[in-house]
PDB file of N, CA and C in Angstrom:
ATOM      1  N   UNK A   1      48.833 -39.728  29.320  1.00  0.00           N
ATOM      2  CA  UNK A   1      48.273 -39.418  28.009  1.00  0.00           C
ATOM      3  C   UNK A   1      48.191 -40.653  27.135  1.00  0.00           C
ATOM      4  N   UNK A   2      48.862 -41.754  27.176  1.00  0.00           N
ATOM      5  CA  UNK A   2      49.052 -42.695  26.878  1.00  0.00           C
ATOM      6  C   UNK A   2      49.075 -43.382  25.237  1.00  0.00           C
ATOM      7  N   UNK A   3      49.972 -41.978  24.499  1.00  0.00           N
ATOM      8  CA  UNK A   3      50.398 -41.562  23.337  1.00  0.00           C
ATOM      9  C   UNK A   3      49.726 -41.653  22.560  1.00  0.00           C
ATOM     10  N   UNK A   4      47.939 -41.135  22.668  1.00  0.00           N
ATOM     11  CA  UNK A   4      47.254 -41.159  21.639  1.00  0.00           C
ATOM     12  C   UNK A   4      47.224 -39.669  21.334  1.00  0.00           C
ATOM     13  N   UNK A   5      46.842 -39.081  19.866  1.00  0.00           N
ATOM     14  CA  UNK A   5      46.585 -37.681  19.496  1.00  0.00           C
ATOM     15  C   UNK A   5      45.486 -37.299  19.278  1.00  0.00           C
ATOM     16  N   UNK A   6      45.587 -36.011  19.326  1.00  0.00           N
ATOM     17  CA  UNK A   6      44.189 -35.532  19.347  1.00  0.00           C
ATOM     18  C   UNK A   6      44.056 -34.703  18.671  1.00  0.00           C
ATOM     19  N   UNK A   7      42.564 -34.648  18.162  1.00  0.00           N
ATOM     20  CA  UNK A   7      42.406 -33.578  16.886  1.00  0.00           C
ATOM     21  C   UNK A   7      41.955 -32.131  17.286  1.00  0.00           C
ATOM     22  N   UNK A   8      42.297 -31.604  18.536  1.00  0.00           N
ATOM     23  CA  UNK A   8      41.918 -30.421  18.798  1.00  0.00           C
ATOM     24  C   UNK A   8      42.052 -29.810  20.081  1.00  0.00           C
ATOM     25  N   UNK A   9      43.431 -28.605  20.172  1.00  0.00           N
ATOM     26  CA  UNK A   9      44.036 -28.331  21.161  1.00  0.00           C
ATOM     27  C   UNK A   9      43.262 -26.996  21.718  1.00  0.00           C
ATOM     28  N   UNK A  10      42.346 -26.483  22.972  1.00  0.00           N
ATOM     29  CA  UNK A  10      42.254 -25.460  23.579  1.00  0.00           C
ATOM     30  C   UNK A  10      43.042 -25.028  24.488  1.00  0.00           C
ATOM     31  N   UNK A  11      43.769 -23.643  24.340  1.00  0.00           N
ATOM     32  CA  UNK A  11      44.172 -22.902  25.247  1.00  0.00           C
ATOM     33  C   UNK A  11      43.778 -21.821  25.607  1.00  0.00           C
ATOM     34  N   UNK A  12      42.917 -21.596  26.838  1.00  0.00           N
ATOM     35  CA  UNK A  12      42.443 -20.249  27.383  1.00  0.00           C
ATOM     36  C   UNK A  12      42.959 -19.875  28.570  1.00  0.00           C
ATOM     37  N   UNK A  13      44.601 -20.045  28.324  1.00  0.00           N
ATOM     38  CA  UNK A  13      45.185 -19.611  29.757  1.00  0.00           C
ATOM     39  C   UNK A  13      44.935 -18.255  29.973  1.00  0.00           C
ATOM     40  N   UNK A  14      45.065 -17.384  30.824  1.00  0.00           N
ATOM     41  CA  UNK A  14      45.604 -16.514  31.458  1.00  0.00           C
ATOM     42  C   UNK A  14      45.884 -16.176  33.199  1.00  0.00           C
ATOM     43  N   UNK A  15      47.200 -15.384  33.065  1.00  0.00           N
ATOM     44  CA  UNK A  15      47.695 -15.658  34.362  1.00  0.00           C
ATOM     45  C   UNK A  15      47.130 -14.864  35.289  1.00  0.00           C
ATOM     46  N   UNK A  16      47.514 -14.665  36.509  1.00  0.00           N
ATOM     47  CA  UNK A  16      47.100 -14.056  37.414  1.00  0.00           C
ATOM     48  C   UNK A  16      47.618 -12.955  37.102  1.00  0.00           C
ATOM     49  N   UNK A  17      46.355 -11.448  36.889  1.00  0.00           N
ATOM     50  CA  UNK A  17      47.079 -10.277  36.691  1.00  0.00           C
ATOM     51  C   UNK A  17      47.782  -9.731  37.585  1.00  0.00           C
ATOM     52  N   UNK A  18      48.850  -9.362  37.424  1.00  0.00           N
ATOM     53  CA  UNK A  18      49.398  -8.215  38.245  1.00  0.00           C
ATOM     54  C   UNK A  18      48.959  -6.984  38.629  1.00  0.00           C
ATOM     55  N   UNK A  19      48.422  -6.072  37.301  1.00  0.00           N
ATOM     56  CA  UNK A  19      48.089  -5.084  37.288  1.00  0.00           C
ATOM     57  C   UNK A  19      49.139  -4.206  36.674  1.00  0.00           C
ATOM     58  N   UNK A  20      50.406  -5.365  36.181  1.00  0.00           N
ATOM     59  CA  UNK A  20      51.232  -4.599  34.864  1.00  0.00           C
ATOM     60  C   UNK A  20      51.251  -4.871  34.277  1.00  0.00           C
ATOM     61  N   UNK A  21      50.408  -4.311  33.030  1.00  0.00           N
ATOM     62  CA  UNK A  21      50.199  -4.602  31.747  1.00  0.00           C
ATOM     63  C   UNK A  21      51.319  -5.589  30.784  1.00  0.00           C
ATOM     64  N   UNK A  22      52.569  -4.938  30.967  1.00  0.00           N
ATOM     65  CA  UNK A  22      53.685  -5.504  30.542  1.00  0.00           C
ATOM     66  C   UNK A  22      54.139  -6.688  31.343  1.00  0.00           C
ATOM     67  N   UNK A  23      53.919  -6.795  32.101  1.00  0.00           N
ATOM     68  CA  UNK A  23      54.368  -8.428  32.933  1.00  0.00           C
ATOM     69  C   UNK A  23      53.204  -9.368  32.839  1.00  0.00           C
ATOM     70  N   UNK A  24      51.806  -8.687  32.647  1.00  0.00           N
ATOM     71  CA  UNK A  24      51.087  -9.702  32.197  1.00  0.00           C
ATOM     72  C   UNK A  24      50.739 -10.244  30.684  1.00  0.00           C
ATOM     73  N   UNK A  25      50.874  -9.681  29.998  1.00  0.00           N
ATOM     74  CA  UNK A  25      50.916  -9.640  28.661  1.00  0.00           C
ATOM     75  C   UNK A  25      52.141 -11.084  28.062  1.00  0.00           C
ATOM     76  N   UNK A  26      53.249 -10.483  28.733  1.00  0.00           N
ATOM     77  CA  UNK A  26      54.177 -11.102  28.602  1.00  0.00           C
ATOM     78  C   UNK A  26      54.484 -12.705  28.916  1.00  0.00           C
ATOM     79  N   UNK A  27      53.743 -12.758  30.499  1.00  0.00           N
ATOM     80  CA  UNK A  27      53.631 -14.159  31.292  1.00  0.00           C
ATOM     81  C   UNK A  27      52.317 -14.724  30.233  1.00  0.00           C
ATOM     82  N   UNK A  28      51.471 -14.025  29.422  1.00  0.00           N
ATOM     83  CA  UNK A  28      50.211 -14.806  29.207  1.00  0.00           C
ATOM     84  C   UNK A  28      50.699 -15.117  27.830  1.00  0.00           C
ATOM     85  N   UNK A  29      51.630 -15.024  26.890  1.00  0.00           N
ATOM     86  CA  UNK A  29      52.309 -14.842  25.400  1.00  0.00           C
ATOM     87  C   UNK A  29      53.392 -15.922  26.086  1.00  0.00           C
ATOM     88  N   UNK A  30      54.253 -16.287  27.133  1.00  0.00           N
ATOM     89  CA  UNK A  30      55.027 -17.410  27.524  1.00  0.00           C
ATOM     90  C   UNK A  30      54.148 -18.630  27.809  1.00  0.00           C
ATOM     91  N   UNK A  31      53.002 -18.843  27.997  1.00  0.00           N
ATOM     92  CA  UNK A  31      52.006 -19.164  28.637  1.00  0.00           C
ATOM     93  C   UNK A  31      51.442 -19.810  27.403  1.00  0.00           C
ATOM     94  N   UNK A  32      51.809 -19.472  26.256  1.00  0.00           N
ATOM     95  CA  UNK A  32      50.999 -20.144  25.060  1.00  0.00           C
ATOM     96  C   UNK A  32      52.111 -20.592  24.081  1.00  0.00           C
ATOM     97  N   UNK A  33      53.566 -20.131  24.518  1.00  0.00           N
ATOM     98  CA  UNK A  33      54.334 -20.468  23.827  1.00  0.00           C
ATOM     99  C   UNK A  33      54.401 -22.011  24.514  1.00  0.00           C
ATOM    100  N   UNK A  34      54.253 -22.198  25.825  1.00  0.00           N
ATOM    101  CA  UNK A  34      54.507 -23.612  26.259  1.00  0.00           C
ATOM    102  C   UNK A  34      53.587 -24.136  25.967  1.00  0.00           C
ATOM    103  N   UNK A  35      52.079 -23.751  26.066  1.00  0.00           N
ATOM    104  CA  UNK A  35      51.446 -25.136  25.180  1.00  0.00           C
ATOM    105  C   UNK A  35      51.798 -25.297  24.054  1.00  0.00           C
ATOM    106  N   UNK A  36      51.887 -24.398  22.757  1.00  0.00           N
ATOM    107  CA  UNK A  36      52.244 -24.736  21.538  1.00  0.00           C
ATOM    108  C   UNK A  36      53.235 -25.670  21.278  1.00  0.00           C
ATOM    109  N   UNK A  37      54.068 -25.881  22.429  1.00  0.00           N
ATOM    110  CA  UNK A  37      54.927 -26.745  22.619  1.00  0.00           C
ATOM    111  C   UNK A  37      54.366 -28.342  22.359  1.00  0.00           C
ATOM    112  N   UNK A  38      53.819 -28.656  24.106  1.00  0.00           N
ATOM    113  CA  UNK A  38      52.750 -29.200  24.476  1.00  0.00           C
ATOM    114  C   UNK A  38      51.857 -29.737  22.817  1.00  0.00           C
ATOM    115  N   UNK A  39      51.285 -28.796  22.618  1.00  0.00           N
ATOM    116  CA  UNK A  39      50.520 -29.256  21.426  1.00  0.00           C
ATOM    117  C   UNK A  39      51.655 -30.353  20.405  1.00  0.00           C
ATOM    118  N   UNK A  40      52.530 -29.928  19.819  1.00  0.00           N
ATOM    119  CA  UNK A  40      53.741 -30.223  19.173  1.00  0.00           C
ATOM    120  C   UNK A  40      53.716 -31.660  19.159  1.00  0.00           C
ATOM    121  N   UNK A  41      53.193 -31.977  20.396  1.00  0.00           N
ATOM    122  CA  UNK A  41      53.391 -33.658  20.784  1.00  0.00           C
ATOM    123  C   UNK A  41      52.047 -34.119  20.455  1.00  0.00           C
ATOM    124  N   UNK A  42      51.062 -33.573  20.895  1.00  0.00           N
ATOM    125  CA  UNK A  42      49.541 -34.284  20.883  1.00  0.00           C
ATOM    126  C   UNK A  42      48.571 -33.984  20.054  1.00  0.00           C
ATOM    127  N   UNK A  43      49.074 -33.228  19.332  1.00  0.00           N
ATOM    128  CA  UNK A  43      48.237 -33.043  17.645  1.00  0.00           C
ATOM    129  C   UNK A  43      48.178 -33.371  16.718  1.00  0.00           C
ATOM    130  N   UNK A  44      47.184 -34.161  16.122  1.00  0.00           N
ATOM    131  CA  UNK A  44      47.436 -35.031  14.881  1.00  0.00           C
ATOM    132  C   UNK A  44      47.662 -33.923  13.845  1.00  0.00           C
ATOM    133  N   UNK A  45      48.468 -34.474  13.122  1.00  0.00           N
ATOM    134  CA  UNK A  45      48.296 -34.074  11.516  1.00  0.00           C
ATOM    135  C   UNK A  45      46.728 -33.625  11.255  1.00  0.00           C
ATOM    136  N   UNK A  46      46.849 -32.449  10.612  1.00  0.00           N
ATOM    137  CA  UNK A  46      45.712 -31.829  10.083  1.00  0.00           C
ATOM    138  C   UNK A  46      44.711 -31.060  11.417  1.00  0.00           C
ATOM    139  N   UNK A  47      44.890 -31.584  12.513  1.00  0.00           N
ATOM    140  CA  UNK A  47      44.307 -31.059  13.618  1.00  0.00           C
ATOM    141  C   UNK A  47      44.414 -29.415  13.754  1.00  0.00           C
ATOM    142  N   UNK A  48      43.194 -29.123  14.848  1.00  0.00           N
ATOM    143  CA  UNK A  48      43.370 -27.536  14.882  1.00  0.00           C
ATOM    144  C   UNK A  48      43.138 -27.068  16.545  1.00  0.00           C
ATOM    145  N   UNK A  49      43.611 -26.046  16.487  1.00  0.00           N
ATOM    146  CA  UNK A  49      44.325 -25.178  17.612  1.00  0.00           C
ATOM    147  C   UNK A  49      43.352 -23.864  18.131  1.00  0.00           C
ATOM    148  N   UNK A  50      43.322 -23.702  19.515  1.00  0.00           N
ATOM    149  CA  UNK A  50      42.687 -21.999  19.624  1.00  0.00           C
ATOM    150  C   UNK A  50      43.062 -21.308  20.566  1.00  0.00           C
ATOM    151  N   UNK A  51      43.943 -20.322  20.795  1.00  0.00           N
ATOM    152  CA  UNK A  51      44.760 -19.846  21.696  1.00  0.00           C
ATOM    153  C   UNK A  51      44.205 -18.317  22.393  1.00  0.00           C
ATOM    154  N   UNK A  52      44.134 -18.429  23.378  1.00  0.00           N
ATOM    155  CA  UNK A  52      43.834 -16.917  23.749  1.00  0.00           C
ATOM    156  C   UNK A  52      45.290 -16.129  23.961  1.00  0.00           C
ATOM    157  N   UNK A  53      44.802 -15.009  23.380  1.00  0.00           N
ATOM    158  CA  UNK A  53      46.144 -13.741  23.197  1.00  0.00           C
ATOM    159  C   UNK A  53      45.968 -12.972  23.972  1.00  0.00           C
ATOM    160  N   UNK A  54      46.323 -12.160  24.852  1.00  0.00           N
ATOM    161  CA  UNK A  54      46.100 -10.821  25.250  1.00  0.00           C
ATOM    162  C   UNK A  54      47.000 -10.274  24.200  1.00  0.00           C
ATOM    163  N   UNK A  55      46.348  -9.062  23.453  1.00  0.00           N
ATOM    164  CA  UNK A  55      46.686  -8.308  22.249  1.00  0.00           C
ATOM    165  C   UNK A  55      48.166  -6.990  23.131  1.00  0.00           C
ATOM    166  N   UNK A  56      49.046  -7.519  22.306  1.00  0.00           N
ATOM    167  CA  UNK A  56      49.835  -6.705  22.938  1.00  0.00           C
ATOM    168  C   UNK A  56      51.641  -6.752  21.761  1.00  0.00           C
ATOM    169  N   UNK A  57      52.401  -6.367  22.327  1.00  0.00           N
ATOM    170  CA  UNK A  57      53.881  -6.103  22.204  1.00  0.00           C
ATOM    171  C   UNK A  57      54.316  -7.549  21.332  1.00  0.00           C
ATOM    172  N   UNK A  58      53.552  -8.931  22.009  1.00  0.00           N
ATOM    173  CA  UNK A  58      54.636  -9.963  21.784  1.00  0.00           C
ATOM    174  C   UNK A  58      52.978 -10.849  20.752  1.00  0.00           C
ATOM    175  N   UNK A  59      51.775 -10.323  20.882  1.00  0.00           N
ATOM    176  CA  UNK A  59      51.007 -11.408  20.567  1.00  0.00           C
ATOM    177  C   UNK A  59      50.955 -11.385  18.410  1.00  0.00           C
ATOM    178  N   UNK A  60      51.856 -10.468  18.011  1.00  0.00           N
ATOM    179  CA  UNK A  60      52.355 -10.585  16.573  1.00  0.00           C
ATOM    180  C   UNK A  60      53.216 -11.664  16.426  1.00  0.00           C
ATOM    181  N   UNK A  61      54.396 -11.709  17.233  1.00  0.00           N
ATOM    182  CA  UNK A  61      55.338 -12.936  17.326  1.00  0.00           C
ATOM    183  C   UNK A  61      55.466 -14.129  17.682  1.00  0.00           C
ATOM    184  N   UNK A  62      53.846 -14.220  18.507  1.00  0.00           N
ATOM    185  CA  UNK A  62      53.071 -15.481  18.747  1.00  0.00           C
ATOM    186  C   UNK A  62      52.482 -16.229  17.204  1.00  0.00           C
ATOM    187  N   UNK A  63      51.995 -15.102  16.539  1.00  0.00           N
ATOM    188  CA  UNK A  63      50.929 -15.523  15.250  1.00  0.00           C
ATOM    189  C   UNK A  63      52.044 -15.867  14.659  1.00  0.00           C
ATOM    190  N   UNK A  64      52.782 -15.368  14.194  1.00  0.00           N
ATOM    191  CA  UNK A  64      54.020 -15.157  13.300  1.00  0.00           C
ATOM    192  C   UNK A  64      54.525 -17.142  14.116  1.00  0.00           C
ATOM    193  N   UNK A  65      54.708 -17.408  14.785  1.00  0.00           N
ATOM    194  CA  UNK A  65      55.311 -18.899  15.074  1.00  0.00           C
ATOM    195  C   UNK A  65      54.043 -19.466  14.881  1.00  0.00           C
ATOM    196  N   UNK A  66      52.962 -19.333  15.316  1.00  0.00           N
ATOM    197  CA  UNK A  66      51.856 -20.609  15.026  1.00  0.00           C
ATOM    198  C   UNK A  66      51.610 -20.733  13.907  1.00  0.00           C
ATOM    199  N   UNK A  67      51.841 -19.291  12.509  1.00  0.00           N
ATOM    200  CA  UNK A  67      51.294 -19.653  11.258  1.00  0.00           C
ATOM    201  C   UNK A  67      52.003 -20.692  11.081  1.00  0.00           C
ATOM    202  N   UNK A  68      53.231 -20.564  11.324  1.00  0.00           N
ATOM    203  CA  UNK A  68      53.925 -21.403  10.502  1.00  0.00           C
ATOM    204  C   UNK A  68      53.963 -23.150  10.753  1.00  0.00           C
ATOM    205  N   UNK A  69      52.997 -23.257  12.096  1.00  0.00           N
ATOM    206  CA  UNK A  69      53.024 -24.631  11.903  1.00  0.00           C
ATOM    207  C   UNK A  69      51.010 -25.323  11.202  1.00  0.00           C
ATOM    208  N   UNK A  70      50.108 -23.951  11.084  1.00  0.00           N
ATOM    209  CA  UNK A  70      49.157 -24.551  10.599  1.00  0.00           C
ATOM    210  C   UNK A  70      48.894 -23.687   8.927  1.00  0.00           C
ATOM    211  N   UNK A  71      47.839 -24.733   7.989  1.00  0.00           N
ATOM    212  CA  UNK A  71      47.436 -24.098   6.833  1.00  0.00           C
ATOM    213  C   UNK A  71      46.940 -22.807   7.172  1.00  0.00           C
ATOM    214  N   UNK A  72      46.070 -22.367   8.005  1.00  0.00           N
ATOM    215  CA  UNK A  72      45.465 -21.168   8.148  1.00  0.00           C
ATOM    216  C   UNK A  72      45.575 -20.625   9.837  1.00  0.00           C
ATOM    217  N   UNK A  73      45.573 -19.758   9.762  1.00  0.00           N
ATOM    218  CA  UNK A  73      45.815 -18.963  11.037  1.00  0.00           C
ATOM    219  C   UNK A  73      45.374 -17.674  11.060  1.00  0.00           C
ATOM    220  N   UNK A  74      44.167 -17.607  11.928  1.00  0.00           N
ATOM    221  CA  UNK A  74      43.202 -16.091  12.270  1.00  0.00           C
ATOM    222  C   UNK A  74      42.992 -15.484  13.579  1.00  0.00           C
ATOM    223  N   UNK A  75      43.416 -14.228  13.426  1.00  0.00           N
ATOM    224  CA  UNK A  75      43.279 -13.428  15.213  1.00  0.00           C
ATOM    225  C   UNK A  75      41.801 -12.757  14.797  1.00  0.00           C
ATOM    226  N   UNK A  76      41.190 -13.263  15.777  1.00  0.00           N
ATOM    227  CA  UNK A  76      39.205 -12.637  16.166  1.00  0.00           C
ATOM    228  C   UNK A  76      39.756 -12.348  17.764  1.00  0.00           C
ATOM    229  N   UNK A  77      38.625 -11.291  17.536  1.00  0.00           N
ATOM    230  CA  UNK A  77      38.403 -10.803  18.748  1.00  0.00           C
ATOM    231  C   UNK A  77      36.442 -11.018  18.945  1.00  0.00           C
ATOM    232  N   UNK A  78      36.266 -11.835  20.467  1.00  0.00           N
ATOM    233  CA  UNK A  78      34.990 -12.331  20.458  1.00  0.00           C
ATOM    234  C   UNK A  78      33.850 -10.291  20.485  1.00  0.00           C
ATOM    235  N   UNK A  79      32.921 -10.985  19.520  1.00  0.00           N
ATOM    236  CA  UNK A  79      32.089  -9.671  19.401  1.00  0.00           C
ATOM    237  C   UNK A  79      31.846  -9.748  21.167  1.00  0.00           C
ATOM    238  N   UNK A  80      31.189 -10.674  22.082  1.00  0.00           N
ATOM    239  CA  UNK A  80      31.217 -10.524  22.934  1.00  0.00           C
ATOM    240  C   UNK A  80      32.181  -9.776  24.473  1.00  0.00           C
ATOM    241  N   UNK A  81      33.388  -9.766  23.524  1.00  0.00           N
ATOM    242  CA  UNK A  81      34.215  -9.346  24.225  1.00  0.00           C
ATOM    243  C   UNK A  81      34.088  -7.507  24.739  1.00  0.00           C
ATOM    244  N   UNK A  82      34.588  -7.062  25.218  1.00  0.00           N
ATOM    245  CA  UNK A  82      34.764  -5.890  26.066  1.00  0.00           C
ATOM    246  C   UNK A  82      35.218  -4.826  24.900  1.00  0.00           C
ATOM    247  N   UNK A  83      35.241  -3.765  24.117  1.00  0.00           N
ATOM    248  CA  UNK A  83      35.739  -2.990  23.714  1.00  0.00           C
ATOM    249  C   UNK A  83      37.184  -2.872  24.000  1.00  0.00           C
ATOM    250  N   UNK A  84      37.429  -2.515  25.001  1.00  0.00           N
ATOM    251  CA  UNK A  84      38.527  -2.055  26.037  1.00  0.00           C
ATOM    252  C   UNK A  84      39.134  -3.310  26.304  1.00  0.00           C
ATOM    253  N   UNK A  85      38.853  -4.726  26.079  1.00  0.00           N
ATOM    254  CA  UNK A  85      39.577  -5.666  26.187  1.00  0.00           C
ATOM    255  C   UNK A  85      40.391  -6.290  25.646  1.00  0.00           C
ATOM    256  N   UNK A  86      41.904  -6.686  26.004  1.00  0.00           N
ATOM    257  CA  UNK A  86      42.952  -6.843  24.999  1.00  0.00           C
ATOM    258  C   UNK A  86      42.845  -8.389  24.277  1.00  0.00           C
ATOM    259  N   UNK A  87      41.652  -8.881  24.594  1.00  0.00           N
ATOM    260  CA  UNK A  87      41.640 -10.256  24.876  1.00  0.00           C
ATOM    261  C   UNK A  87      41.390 -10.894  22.799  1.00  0.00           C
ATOM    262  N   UNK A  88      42.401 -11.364  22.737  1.00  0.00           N
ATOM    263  CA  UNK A  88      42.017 -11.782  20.922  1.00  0.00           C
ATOM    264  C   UNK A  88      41.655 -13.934  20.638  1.00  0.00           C
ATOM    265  N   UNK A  89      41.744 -14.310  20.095  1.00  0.00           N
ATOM    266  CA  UNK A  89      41.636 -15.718  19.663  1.00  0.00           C
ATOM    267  C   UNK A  89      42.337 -15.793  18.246  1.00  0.00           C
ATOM    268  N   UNK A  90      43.325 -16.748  18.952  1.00  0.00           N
ATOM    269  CA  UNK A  90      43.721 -17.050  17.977  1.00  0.00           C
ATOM    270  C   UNK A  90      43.606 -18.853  17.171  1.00  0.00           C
ATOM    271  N   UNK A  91      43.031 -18.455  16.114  1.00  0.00           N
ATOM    272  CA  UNK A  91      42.445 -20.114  15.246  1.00  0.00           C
ATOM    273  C   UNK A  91      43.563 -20.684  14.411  1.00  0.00           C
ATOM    274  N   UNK A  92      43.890 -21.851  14.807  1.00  0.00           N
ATOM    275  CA  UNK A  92      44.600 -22.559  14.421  1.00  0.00           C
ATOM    276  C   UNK A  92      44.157 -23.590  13.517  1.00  0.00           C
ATOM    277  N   UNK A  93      44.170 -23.673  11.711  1.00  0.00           N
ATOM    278  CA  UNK A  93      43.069 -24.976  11.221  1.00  0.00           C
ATOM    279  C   UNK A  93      44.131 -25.266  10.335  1.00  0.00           C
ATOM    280  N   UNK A  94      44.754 -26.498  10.496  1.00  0.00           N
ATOM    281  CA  UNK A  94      45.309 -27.528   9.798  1.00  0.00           C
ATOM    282  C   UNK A  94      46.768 -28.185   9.930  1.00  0.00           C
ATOM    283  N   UNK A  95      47.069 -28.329  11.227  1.00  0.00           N
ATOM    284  CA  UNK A  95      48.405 -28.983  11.520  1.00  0.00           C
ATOM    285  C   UNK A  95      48.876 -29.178  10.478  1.00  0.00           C
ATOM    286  N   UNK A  96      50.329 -28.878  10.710  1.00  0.00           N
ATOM    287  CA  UNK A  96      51.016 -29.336   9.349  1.00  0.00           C
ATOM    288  C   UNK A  96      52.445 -30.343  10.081  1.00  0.00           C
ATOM    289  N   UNK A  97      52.436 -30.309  11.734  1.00  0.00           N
ATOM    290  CA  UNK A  97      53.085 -31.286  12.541  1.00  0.00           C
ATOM    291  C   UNK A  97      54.436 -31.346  11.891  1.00  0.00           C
TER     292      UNK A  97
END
């Protein structure tokens, strides 16, 4: 990486489903807690963030830790997305590092 920062972190993990809602939900909400990590190091000041959620049990306690490291923080769900899909975005705009 060669300790430069960057002004803008994407994460669109998700894991391999199981087909249990609760073990995937869960692995894909651990899954963004480690980049947020990750980010922690390679985000400039003022930089911004976009995380995919699967909407579930733990993805409140996800928002609830990222507000607190940017000025603004918004869960969308893409109009494109599926009705039936748990799938949210979450916007991250203004490192506060």
């Amino acid at each position: 990486f060669f300790g430069k920062k960057v002004n803008v972190v994407i994460c669109d993990l998700s894991p391999q489903v199981t087909g249990n809602w609760s073990v995937d939900h869960s692995t894909q909400i651990s899954s963004n807690y480690a980049a947020a990590k990750i980010m922690d190091q390679v985000l400039k000041k003022n930089g911004n963030a976009l995380f995919k959620v699967f909407d579930g049990e733990y993805s409140n306690e996800f928002y609830q830790y990222v507000k607190k490291k940017f000025f603004k923080v918004k869960l969308k769900k893409p109009k494109v997305s599926r009705k039936q899909s748990s799938e949210l975005y979450c916007i991250c705009l203004g490192y506060m590092s």
